[in-house]
C-alpha atoms as a PDB file:
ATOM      1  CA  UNK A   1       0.549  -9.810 -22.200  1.00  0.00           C
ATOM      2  CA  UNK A   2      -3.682  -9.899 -21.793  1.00  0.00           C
ATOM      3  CA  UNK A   3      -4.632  -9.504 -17.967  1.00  0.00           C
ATOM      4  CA  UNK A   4      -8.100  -9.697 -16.593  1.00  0.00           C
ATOM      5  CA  UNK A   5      -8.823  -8.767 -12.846  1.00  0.00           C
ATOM      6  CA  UNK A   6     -11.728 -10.427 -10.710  1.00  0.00           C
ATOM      7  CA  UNK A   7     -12.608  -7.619  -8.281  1.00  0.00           C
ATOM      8  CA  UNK A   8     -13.266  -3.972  -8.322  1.00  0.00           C
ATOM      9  CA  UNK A   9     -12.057  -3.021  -4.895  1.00  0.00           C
ATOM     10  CA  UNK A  10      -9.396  -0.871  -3.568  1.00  0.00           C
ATOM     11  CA  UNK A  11      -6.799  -3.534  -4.351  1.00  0.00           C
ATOM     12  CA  UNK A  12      -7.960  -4.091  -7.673  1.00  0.00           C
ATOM     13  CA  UNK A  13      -8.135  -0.440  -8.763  1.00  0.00           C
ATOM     14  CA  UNK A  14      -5.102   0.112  -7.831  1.00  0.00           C
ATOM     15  CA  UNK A  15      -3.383  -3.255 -10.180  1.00  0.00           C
ATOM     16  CA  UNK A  16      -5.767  -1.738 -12.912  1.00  0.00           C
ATOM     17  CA  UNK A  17      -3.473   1.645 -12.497  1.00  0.00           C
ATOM     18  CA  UNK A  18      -0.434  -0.034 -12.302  1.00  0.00           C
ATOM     19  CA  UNK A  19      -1.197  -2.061 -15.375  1.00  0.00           C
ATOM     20  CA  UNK A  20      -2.359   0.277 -17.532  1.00  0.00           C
ATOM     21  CA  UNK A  21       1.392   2.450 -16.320  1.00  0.00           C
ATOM     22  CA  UNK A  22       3.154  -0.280 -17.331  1.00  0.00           C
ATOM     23  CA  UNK A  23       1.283  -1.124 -20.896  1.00  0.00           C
ATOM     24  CA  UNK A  24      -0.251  -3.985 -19.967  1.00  0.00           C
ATOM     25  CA  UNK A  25      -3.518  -4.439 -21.500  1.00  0.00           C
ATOM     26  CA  UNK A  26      -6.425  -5.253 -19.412  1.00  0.00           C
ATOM     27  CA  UNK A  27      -8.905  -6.996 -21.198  1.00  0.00           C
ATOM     28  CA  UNK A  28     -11.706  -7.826 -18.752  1.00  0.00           C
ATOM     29  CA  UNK A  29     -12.813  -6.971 -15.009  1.00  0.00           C
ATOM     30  CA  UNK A  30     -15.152  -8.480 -13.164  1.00  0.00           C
ATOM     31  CA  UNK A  31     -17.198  -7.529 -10.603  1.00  0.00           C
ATOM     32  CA  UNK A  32     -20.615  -8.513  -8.981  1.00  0.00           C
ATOM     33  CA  UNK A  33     -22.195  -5.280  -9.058  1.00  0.00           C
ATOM     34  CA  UNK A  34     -22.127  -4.307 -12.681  1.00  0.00           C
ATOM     35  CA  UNK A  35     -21.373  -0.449 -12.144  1.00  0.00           C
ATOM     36  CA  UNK A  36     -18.586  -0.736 -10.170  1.00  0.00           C
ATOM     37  CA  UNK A  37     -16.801  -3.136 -13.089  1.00  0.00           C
ATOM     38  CA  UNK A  38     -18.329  -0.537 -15.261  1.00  0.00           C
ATOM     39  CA  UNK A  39     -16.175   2.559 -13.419  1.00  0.00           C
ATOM     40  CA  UNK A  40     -13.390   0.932 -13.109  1.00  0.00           C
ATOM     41  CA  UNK A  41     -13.402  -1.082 -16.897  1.00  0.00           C
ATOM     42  CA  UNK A  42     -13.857   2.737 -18.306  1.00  0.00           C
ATOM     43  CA  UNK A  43     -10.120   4.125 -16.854  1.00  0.00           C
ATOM     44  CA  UNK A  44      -8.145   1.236 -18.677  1.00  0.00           C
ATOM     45  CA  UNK A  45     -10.637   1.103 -21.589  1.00  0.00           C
ATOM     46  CA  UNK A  46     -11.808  -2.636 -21.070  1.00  0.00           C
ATOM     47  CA  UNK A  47     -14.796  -4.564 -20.683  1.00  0.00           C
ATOM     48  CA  UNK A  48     -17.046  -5.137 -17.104  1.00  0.00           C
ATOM     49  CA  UNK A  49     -18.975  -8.339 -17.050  1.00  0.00           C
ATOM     50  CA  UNK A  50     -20.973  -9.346 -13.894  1.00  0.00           C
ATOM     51  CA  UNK A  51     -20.985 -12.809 -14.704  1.00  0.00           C
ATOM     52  CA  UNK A  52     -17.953 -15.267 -14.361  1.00  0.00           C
ATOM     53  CA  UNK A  53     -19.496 -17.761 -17.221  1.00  0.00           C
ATOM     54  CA  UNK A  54     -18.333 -14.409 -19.453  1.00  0.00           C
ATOM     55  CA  UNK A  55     -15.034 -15.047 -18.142  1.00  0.00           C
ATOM     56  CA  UNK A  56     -12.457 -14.587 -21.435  1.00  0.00           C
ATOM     57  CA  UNK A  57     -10.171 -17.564 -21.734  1.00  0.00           C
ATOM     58  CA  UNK A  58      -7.695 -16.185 -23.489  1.00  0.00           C
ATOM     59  CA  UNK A  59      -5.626 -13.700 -21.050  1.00  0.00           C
ATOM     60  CA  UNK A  60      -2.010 -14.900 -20.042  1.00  0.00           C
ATOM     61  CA  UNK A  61      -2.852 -13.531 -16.108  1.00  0.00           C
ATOM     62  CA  UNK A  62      -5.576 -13.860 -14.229  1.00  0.00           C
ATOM     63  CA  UNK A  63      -5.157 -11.661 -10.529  1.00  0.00           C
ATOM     64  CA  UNK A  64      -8.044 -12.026  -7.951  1.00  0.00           C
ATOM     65  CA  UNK A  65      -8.480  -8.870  -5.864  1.00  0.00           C
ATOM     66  CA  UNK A  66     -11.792 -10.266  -3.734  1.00  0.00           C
ATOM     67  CA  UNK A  67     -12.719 -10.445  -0.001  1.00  0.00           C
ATOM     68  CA  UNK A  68     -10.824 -13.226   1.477  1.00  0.00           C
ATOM     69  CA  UNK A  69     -13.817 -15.087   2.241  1.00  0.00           C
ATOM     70  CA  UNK A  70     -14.658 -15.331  -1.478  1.00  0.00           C
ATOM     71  CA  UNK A  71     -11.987 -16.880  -3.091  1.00  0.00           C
ATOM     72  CA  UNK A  72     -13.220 -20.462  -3.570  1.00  0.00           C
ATOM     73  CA  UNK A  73     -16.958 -19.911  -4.458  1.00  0.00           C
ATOM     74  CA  UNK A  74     -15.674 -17.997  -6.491  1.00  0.00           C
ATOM     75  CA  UNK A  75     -13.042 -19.900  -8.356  1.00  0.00           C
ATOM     76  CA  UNK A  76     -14.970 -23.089  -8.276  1.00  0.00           C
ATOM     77  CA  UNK A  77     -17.387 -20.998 -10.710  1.00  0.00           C
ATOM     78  CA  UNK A  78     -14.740 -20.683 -13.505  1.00  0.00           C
ATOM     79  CA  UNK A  79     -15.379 -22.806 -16.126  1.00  0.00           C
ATOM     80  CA  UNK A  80     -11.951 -23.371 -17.371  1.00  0.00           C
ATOM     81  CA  UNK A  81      -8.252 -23.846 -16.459  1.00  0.00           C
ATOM     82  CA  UNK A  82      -6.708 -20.753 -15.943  1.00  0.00           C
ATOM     83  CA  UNK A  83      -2.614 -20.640 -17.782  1.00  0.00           C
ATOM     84  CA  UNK A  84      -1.414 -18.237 -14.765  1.00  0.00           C
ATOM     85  CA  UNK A  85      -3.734 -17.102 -11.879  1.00  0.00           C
ATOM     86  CA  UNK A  86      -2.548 -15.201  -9.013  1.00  0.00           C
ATOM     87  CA  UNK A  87      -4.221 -13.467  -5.790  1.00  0.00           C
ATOM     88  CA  UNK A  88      -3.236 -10.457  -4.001  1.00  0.00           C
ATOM     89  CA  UNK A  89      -4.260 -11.831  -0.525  1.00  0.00           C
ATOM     90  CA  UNK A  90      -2.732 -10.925   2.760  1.00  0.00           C
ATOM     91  CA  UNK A  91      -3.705 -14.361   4.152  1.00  0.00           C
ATOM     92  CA  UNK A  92      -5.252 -17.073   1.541  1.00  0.00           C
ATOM     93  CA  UNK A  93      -3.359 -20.152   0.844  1.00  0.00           C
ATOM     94  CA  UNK A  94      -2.179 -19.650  -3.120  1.00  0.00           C
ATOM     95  CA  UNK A  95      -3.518 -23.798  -3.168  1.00  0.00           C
ATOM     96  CA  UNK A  96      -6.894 -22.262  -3.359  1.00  0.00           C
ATOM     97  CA  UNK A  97      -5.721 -21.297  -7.171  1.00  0.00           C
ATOM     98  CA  UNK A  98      -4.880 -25.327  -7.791  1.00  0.00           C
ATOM     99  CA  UNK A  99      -7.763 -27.122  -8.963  1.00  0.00           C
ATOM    100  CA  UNK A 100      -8.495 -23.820 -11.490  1.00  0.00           C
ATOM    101  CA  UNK A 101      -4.746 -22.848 -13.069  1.00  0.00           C
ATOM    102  CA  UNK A 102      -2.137 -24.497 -14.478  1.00  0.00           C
ATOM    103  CA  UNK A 103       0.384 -22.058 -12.750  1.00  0.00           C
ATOM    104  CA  UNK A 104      -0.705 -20.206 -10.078  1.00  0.00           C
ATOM    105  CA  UNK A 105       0.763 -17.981  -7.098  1.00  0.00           C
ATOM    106  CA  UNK A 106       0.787 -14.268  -5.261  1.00  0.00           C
ATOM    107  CA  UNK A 107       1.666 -11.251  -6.088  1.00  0.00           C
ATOM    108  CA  UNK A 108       0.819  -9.212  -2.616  1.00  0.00           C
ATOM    109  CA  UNK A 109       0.912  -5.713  -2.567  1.00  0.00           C
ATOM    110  CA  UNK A 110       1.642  -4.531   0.955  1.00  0.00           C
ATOM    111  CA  UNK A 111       0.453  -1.457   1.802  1.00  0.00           C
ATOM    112  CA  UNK A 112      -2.844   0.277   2.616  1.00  0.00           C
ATOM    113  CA  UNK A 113      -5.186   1.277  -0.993  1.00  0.00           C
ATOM    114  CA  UNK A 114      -7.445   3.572  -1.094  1.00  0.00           C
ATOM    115  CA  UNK A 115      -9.418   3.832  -4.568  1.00  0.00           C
ATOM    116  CA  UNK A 116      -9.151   7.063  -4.850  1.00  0.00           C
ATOM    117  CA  UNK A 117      -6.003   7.996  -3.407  1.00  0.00           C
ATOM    118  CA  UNK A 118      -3.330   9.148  -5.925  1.00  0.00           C
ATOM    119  CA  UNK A 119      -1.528   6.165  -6.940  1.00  0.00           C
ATOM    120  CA  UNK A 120       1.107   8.528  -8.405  1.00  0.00           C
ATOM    121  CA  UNK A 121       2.659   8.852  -5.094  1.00  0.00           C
ATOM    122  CA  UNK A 122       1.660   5.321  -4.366  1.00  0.00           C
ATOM    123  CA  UNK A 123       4.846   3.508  -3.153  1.00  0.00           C
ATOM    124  CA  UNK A 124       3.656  -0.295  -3.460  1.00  0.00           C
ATOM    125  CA  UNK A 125       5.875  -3.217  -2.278  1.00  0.00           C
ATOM    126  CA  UNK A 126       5.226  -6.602  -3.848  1.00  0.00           C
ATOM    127  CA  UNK A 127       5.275  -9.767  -2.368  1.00  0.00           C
ATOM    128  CA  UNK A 128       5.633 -12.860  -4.513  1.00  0.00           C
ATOM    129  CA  UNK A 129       5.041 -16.289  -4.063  1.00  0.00           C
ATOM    130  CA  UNK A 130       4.701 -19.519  -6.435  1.00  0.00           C
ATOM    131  CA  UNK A 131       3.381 -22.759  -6.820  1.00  0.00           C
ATOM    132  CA  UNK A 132       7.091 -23.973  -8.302  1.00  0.00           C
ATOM    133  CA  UNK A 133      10.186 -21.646  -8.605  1.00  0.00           C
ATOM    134  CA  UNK A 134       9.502 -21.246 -12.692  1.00  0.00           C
ATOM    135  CA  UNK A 135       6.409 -19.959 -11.828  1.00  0.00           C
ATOM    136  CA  UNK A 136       7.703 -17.219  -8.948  1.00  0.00           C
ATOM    137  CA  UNK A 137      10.382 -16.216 -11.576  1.00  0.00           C
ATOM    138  CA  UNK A 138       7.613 -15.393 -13.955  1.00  0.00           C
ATOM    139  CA  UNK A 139       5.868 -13.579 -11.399  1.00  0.00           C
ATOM    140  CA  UNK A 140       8.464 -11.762 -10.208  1.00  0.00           C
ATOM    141  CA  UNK A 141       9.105 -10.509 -13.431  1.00  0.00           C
ATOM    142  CA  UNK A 142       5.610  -9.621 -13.872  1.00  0.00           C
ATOM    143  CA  UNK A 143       5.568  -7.879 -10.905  1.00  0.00           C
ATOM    144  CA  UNK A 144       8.690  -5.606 -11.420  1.00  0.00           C
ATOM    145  CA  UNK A 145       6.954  -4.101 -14.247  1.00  0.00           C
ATOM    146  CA  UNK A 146       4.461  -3.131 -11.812  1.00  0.00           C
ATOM    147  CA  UNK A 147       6.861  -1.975  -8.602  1.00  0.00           C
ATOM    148  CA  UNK A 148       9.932  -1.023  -7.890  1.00  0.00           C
ATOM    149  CA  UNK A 149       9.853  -2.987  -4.649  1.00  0.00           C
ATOM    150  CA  UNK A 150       9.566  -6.529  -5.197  1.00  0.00           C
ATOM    151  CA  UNK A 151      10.148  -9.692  -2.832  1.00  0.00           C
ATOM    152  CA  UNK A 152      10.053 -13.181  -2.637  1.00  0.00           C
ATOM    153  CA  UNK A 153       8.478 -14.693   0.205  1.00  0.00           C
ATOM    154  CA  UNK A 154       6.619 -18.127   1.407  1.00  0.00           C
ATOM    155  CA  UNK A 155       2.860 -18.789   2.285  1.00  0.00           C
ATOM    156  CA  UNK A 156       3.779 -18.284   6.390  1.00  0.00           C
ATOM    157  CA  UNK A 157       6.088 -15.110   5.737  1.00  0.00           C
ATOM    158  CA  UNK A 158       3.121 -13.447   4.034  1.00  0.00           C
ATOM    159  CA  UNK A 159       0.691 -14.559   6.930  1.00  0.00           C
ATOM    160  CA  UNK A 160       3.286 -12.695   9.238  1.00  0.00           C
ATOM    161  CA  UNK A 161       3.429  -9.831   7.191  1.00  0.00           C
ATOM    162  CA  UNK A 162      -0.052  -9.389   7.191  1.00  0.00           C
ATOM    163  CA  UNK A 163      -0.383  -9.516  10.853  1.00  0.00           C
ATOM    164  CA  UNK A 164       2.204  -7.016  11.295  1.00  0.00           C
ATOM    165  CA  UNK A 165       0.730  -4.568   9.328  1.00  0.00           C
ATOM    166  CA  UNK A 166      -3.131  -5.438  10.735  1.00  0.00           C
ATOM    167  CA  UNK A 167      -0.935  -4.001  13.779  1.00  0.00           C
ATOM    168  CA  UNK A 168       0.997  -1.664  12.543  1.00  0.00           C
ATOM    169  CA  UNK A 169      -1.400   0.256   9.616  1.00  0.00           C
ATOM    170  CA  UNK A 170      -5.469  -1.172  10.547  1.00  0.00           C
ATOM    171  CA  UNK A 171      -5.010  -0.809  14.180  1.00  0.00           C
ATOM    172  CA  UNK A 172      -3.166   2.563  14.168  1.00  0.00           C
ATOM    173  CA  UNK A 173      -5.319   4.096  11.833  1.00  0.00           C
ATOM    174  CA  UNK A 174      -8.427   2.663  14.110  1.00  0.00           C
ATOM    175  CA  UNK A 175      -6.224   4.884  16.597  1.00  0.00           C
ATOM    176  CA  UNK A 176      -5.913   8.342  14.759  1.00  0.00           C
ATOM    177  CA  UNK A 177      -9.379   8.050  14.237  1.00  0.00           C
ATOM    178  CA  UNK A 178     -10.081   7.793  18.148  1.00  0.00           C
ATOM    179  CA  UNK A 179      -7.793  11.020  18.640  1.00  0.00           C
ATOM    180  CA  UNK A 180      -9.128  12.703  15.772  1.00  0.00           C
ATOM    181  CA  UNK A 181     -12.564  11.921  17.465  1.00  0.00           C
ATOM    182  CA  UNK A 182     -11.464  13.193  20.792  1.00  0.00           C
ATOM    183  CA  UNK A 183      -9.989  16.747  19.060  1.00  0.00           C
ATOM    184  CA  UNK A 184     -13.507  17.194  16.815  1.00  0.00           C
ATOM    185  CA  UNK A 185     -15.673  17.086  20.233  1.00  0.00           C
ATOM    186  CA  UNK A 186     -13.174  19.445  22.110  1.00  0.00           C
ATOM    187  CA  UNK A 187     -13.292  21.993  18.496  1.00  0.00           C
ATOM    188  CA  UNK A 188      -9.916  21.280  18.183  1.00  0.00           C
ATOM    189  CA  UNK A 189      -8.553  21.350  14.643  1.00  0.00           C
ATOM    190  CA  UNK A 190      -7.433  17.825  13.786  1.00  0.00           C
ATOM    191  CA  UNK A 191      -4.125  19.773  11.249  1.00  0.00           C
ATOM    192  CA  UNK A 192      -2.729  20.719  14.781  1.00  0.00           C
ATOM    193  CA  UNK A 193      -2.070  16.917  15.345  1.00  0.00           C
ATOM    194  CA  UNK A 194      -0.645  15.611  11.725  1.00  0.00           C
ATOM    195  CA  UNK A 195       3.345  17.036  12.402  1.00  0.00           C
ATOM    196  CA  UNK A 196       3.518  14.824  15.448  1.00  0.00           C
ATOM    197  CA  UNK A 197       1.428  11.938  13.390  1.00  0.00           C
ATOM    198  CA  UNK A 198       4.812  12.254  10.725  1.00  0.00           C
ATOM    199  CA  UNK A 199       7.220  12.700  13.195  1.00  0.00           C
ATOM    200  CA  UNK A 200       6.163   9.419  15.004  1.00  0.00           C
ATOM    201  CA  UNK A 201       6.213   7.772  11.146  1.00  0.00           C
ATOM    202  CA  UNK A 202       9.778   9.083  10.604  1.00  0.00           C
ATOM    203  CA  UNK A 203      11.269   8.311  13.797  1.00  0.00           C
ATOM    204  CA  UNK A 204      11.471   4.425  13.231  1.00  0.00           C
ATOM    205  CA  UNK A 205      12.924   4.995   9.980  1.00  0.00           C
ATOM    206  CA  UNK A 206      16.176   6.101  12.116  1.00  0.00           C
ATOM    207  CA  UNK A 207      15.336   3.658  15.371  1.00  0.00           C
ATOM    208  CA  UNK A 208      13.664   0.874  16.461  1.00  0.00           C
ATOM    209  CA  UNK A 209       9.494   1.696  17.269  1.00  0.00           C
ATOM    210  CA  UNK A 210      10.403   1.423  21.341  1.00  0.00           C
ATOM    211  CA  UNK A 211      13.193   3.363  21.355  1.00  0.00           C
ATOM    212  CA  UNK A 212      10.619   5.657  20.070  1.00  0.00           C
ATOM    213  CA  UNK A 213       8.012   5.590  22.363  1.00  0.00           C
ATOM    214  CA  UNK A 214       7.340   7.969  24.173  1.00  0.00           C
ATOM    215  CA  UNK A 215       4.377   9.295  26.434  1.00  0.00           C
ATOM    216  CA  UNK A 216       3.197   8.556  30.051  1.00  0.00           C
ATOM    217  CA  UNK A 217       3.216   5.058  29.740  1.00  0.00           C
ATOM    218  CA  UNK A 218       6.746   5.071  28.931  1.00  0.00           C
ATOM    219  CA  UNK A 219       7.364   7.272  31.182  1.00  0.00           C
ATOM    220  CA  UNK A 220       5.766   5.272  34.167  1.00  0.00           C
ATOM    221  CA  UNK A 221       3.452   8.404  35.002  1.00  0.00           C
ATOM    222  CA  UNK A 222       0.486   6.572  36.572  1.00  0.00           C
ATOM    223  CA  UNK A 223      -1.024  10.505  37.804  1.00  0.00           C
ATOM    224  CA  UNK A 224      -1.570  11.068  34.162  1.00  0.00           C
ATOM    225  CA  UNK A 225      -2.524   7.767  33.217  1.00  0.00           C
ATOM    226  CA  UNK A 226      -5.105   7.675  35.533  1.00  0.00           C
ATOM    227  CA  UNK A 227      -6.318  11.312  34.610  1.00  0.00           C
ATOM    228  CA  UNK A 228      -6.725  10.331  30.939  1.00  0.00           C
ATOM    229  CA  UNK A 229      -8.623   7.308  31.683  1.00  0.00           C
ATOM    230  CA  UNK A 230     -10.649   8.861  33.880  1.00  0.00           C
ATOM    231  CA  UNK A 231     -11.384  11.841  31.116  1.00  0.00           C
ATOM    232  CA  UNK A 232     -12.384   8.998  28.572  1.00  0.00           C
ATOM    233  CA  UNK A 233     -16.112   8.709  28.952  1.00  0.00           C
ATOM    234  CA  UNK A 234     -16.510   5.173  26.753  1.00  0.00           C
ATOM    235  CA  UNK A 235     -15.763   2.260  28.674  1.00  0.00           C
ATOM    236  CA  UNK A 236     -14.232   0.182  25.955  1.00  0.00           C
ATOM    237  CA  UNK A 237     -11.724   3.053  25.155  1.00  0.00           C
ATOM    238  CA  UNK A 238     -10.777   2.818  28.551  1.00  0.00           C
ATOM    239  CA  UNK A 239      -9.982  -0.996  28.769  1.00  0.00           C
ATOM    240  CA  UNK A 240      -7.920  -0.495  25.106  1.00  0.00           C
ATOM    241  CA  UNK A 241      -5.985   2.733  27.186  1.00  0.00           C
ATOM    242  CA  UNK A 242      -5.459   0.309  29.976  1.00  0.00           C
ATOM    243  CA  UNK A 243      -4.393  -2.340  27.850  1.00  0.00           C
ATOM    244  CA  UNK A 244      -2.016  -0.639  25.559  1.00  0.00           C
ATOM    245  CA  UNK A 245      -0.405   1.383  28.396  1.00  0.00           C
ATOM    246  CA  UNK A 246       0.437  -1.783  30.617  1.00  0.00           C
ATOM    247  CA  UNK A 247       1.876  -3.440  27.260  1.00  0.00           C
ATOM    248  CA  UNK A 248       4.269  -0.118  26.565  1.00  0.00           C
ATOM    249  CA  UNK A 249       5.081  -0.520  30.520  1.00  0.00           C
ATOM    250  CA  UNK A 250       5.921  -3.952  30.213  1.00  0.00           C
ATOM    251  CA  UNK A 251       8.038  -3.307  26.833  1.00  0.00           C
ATOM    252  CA  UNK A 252      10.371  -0.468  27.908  1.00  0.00           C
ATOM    253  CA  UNK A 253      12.525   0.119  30.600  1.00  0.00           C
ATOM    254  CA  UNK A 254      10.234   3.326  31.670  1.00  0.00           C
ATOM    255  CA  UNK A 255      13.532   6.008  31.493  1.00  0.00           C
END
């Protein structure tokens, strides 16, 4: 099998890895800016183009790792029918693919990449989806030689998916970095905070996240509450604080 990837992102580098593991050959990338193909094109010893008329047309798989935004200017620019295209998209219709490919779907990899994280340690779930249920076999197939995790789901699954974990993984992150921003102007060492981080993480592998919760919200212990808000000095913080604590208030039984 012959893949090329359009993209040279965090998603992409990381199907470049996982092709290249699983000795698939990766014959092109592309990538707008020219040196970021080139970087990437030089760990799986391929070529970087910048240009989509040097598109090759003769790779079995085509996967799109782009901003979501630039799937169908970009598409509409190939110049030929792809045999299999796929993108990796958390929330782009796989029709977008259509007009372009003869066979066309997802393969989704849910979970948050980092280019220069090590993918060694990498756990990466799969989610499949295709335009007829030949074409999701083929995929899924494809994509077990890339994970060990791999699922079928449908367009509106994968939508739900990828609002969960825009709550569960963007948002929460957006939310270590506010407490890691509160320790750094107090001189607090941000290591002192990572055990309770992986505790919370490991917890709702054993119980449901608001069995879990803890803290003065759950609690129902407005003196606190009302401390902390009054101790955040940014106004928007405050309103998120307000927010999320009525929403834990309103979600457990406050024992």
């Amino acid at each position: 099998m012959k893949a090329v990837i359009i993209g040279s992102g965090n998603v992409a580098t990381w199907f470049a890895y996982a092709l290249k593991k699983a000795e698939i050959k990766v014959a092109q990338i592309y990538s707008p800016t020219l040196e970021h193909g080139k970087i990437l094109a030089e760990s799986c010893g391929c070529e970087a183009i910048d240009k989509l008329s040097k598109l090759r047309s003769d790779a079995n798989i085509y996967i799109f790792s782009i901003k979501d935004d630039a799937y169908e200017k970009t598409i509409s620019e190939i110049s030929f029918r792809m045999p299999l295209a796929v993108l990796t998209a958390g929330s782009v219709s796989q029709s977008v693919l259509a007009e372009k490919s003869e066979r066309y779907g997802v393969v989704y990899p849910c979970q948050t990449i980092s280019r220069h994280a090590d993918f060694s340690k990498l756990a990466v779930p799969l989610c499949v989806e295709g335009d007829d249920q030949a074409t999701e076999e083929v995929l899924c197939e494809f994509a077990r030689h890339l994970s060990d995790k791999v699922y079928k789901i449908n367009e509106k699954q994968r939508e739900k998916l990828h609002l969960a974990a825009v709550f569960s993984s963007n948002f929460t992150n957006a939310m270590y970095g506010v407490g890691f921003d509160i320790l750094r102007s107090s001189n607090i060492d941000s290591e002192l905070i990572i055990p309770l981080l992986q505790n919370t993480l490991d917890k709702i592998s054993l119980m449901n996240p608001w069995q879990a919760q803890t803290g003065p919200a759950r609690r129902r212990d407005e003196k606190i509450i009302q401390k902390q808000l009054n101790e955040l000095k940014d106004n928007k913080l405050q309103e998120i604080y307000r927010l999320i604590s009525e929403w834990i208030e309103n979600k457990t039984d406050g024992k």
